[in-house]
Protein backbone atom coordinates (compact mmCIF):
# COMPACT_ATOMS: atom_id res chain seq x y z
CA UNK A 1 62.22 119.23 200.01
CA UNK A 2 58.97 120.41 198.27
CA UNK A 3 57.03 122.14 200.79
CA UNK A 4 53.02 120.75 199.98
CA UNK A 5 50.08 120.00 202.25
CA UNK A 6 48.43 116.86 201.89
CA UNK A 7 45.22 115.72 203.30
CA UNK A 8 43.04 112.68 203.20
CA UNK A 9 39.32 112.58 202.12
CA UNK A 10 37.94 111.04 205.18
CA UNK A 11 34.48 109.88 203.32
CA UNK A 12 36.67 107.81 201.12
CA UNK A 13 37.62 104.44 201.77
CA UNK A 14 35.54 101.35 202.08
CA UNK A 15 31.75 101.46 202.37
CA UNK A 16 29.82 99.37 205.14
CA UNK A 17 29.63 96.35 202.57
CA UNK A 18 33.67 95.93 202.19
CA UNK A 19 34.09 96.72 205.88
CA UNK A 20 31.43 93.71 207.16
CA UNK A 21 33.24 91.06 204.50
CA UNK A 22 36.39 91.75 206.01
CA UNK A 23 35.44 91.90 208.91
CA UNK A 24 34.02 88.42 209.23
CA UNK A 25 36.84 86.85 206.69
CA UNK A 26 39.55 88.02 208.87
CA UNK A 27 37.83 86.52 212.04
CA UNK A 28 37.76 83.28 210.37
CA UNK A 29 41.60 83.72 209.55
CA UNK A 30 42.37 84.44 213.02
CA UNK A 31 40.57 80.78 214.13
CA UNK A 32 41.60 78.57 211.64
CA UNK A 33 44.36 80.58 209.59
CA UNK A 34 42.85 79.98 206.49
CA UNK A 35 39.28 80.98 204.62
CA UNK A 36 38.50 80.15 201.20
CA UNK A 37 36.53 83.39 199.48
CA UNK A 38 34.70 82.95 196.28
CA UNK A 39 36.65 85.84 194.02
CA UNK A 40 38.06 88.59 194.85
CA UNK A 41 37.14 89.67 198.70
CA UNK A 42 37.80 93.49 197.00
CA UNK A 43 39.03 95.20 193.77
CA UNK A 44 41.82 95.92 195.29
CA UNK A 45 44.71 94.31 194.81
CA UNK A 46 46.54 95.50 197.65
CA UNK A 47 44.30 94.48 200.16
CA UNK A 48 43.84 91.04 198.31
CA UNK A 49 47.59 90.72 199.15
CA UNK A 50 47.56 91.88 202.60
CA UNK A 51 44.65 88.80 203.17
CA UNK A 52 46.62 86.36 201.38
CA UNK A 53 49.27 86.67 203.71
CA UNK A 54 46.71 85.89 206.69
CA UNK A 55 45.83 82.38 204.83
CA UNK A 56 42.77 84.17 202.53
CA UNK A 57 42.71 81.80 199.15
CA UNK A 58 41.08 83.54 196.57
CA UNK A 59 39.11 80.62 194.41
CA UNK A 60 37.23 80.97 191.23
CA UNK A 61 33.64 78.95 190.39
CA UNK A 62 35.58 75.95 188.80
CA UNK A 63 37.42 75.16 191.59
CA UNK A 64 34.69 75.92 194.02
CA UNK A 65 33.02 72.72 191.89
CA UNK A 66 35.66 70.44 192.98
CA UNK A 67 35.44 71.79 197.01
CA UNK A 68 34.50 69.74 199.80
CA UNK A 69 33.41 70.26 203.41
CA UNK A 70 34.60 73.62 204.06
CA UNK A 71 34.47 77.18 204.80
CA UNK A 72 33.78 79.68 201.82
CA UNK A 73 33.22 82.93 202.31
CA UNK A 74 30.83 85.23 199.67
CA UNK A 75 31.74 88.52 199.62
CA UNK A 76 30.03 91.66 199.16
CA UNK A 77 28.88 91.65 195.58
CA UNK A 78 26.53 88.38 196.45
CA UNK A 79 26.11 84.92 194.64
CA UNK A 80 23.22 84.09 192.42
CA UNK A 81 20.90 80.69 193.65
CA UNK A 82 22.88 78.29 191.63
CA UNK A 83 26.36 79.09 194.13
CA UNK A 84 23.79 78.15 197.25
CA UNK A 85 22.61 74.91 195.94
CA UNK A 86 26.41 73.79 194.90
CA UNK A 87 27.56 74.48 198.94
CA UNK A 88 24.84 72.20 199.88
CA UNK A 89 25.38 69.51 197.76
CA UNK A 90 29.45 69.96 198.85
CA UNK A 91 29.03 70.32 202.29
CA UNK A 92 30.47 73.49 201.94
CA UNK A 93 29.69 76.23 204.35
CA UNK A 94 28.88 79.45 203.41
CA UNK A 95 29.99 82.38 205.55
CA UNK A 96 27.63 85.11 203.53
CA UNK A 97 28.97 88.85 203.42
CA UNK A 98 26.14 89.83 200.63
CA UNK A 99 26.17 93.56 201.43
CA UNK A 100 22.70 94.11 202.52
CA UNK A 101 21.86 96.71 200.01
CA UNK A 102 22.57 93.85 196.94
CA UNK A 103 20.64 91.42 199.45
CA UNK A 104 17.67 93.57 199.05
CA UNK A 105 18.29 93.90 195.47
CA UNK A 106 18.58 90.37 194.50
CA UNK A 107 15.21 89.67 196.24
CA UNK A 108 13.24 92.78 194.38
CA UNK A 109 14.14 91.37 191.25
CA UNK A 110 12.86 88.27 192.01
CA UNK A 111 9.73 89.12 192.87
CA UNK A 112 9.25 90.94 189.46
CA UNK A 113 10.55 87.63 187.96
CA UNK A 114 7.82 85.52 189.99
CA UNK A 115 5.12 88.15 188.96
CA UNK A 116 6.54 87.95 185.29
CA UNK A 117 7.58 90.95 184.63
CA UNK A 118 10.22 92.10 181.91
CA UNK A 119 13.43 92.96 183.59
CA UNK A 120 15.93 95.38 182.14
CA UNK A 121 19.16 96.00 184.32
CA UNK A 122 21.36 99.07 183.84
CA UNK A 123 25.18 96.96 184.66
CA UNK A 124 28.24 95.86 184.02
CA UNK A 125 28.37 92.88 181.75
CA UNK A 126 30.00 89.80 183.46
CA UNK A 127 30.16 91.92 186.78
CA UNK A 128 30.46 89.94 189.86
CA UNK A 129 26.77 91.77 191.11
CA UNK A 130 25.37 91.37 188.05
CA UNK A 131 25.67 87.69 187.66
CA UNK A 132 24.15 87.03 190.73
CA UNK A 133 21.12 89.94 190.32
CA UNK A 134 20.71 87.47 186.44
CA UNK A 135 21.20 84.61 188.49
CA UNK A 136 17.57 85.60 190.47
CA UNK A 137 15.93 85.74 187.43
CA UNK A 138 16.91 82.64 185.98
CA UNK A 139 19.23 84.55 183.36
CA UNK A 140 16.75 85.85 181.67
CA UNK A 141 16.70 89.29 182.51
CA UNK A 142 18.78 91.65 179.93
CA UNK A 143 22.00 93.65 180.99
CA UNK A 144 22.76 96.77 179.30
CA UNK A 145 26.10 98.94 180.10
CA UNK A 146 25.02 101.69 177.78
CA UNK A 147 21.93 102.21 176.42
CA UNK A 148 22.80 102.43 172.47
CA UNK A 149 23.12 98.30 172.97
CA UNK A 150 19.35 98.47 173.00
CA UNK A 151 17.71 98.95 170.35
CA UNK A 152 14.44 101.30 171.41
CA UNK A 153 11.99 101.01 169.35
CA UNK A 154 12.18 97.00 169.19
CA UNK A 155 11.84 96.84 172.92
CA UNK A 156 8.84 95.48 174.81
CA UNK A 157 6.15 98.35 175.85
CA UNK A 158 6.04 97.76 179.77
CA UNK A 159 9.05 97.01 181.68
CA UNK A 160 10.83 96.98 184.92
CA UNK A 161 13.70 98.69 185.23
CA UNK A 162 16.44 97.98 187.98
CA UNK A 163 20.02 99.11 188.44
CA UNK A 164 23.31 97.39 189.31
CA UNK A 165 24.05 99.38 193.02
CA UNK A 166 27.02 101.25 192.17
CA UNK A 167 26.60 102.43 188.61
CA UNK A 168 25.77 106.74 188.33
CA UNK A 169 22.11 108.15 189.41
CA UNK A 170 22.81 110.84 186.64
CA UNK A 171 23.14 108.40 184.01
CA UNK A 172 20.22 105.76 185.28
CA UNK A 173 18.10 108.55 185.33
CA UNK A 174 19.09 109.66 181.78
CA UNK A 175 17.93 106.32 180.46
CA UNK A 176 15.15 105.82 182.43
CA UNK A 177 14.26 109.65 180.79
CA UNK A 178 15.13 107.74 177.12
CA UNK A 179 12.68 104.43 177.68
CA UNK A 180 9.42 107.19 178.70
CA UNK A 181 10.45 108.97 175.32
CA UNK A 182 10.10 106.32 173.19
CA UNK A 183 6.74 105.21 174.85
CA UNK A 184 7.57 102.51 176.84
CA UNK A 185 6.02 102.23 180.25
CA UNK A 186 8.37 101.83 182.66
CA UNK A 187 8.52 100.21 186.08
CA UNK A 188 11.81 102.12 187.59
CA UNK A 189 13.64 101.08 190.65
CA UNK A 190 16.45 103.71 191.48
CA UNK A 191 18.34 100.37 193.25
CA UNK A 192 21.68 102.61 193.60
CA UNK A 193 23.48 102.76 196.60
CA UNK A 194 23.39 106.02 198.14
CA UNK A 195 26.66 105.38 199.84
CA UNK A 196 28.43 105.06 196.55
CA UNK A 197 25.86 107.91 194.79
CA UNK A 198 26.52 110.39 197.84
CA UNK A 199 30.40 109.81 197.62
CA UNK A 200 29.66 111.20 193.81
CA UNK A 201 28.61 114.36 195.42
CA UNK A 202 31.15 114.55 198.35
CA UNK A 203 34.11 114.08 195.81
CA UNK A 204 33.21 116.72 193.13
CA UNK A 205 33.45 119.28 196.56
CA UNK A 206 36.82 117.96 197.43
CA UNK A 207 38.27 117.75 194.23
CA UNK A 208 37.84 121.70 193.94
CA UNK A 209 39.80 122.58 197.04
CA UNK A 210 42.78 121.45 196.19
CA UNK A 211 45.84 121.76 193.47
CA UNK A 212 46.60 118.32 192.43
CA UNK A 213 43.98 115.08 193.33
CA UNK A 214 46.01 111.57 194.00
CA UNK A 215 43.21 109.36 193.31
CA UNK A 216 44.08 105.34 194.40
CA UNK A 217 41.96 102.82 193.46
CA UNK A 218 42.64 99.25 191.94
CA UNK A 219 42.46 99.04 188.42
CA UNK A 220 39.61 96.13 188.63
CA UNK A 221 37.07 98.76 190.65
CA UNK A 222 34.36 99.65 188.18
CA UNK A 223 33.25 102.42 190.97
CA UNK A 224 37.27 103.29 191.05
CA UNK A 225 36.83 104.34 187.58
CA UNK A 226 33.40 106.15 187.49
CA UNK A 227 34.40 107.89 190.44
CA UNK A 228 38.24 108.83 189.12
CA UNK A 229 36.40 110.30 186.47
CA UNK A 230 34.17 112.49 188.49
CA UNK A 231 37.69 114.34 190.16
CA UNK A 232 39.14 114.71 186.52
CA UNK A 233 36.11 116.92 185.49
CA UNK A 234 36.46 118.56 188.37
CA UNK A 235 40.07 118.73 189.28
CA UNK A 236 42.45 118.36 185.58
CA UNK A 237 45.32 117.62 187.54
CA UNK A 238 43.77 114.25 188.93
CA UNK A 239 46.16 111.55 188.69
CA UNK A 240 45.29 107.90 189.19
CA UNK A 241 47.39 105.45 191.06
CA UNK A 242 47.15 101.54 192.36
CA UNK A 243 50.00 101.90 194.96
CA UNK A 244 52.14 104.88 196.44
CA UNK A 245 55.05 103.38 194.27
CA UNK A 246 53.64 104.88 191.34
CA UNK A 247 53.22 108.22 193.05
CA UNK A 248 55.75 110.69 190.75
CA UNK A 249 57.91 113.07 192.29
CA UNK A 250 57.30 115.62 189.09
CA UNK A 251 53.47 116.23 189.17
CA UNK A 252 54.05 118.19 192.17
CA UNK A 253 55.71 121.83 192.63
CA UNK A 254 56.51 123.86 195.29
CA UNK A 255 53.76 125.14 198.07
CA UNK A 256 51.39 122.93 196.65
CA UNK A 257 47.66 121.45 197.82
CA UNK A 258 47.02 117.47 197.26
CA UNK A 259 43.96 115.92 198.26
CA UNK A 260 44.28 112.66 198.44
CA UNK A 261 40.90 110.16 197.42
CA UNK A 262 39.83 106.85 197.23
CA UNK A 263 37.16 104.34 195.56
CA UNK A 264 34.34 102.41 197.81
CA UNK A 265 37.33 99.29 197.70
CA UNK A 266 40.49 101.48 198.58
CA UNK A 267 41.88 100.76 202.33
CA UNK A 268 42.32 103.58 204.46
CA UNK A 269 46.23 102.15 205.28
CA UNK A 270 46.55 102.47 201.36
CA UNK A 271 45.50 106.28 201.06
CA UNK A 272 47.76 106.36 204.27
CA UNK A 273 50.88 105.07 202.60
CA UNK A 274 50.39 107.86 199.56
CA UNK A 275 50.22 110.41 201.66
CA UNK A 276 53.66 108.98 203.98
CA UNK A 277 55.05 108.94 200.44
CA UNK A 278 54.03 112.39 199.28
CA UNK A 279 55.68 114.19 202.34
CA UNK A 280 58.90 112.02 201.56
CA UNK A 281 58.94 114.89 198.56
């Protein structure tokens, strides 16, 4: 038996958003044993599984088409207009877990869109957010994931500038830094969430304190990744893992420290089970 102390980073875990759309889907569960949800409920697939066992079924915006008088559940990430007007002409009732932050968001940018304004959005292309932050503004607004897509000097001379919520304050700064540069005026809206943004921070402390970082995240979390990243510059000995299965017995040597860390979409029982596994070693 290796003799290490593990601990748990108790700011990691799911933020208020996650919490509130599990919350209500597995109230819903517990009434009627099944609840529709409208994508993944969180990029995790662990606890996807867990809720599929309780009746969740996960269904994509095809079959949501073909859906008739019943319960669907939107999750945190929100919906753009067009999933609103399909549940009324379905009968379908909506059971709306839009964090509040993206709620707040979605209805910024589209009062820049009803003032005409030129909206640029730092995102994820195709991102579950992002679609429905386009979706307020009529799809016209441009996404950008990195800012050599755009092409500066070609770019209009006054814009707005908004943010996907859980993308880095370092690096929306940075390009709101690169538009003023070039001379364009620019409307910014730091739209991050400072859940997410302060977890940055909180991490880059823990990661320092201790030998070896588990970090356990699904693979489909874009804030899994950014925030993964963040330990490894901190910590080199970060490793990344989905489930405690594919915890390994030989990153680890005697009288060790492990810190143990989690995206915004990583249960608590999941950081849990790591750390039962760990202390098996």
């Amino acid at each position: 038996m290796m003799n290490l102390k593990v601990q748990i980073d108790q700011h990691s875990g799911f933020c208020f958003g996650v919490v509130y759309a599990i919350e209500m889907a597995e109230e819903v569960l517990e009434e009627q044993g099944y609840l529709y949800c409208l994508g993944d409920i969180v990029h995790n697939d662990e606890e996807v599984n867990r809720l599929t066992k309780k009746g969740l079924k996960i269904i994509d915006h095809d079959e949501l088409k073909i859906l008739f008088n019943e319960k669907v559940l939107i999750r945190a990430h929100g919906e753009p207009p067009s999933t609103y007007e399909l549940a009324i002409n379905n009968n379908l009732t909506l059971i709306d877990a839009s964090c509040p932050v993206v709620l707040k968001l979605q209805n910024r940018i589209k009062n820049s869109f009803d003032k005409d304004e030129t909206i640029y959005i730092y995102g994820k292309h195709g991102h579950a957010e992002v679609i429905g932050l386009l979706g307020q503004t009529n799809n016209k607004a441009v996404v950008f994931q990195d800012i050599n897509e755009l092409d500066l000097p070609s770019l209009p001379k006054n814009l707005t500038l908004y943010s996907q919520t859980t993308k880095s304050t370092d690096n929306f700064y940075k390009i709101n830094e690169a538009f003023k540069e070039s001379g364009i005026e620019v409307n910014t809206n730091d739209t991050i969430c400072r859940q997410v943004s302060n977890r940055d921070k909180e991490l880059r402390i823990f990661a320092e304190k201790f030998d070896r970082i588990i970090f356990v995240s699904g693979t489909k979390s874009s804030n899994g990744k950014v925030l993964y990243n963040v330990c490894r510059e901190k910590n080199p000995n970060t490793y990344f893992v989905s489930n405690p299965d594919q915890v390994d017995i030989y990153w680890f040597t005697e009288n060790e420290t492990v810190g143990i860390c989690g995206a915004t979409s990583t249960p608590m029982w999941l950081m849990e089970q790591v750390k039962e596994r760990i202390e098996t070693f």
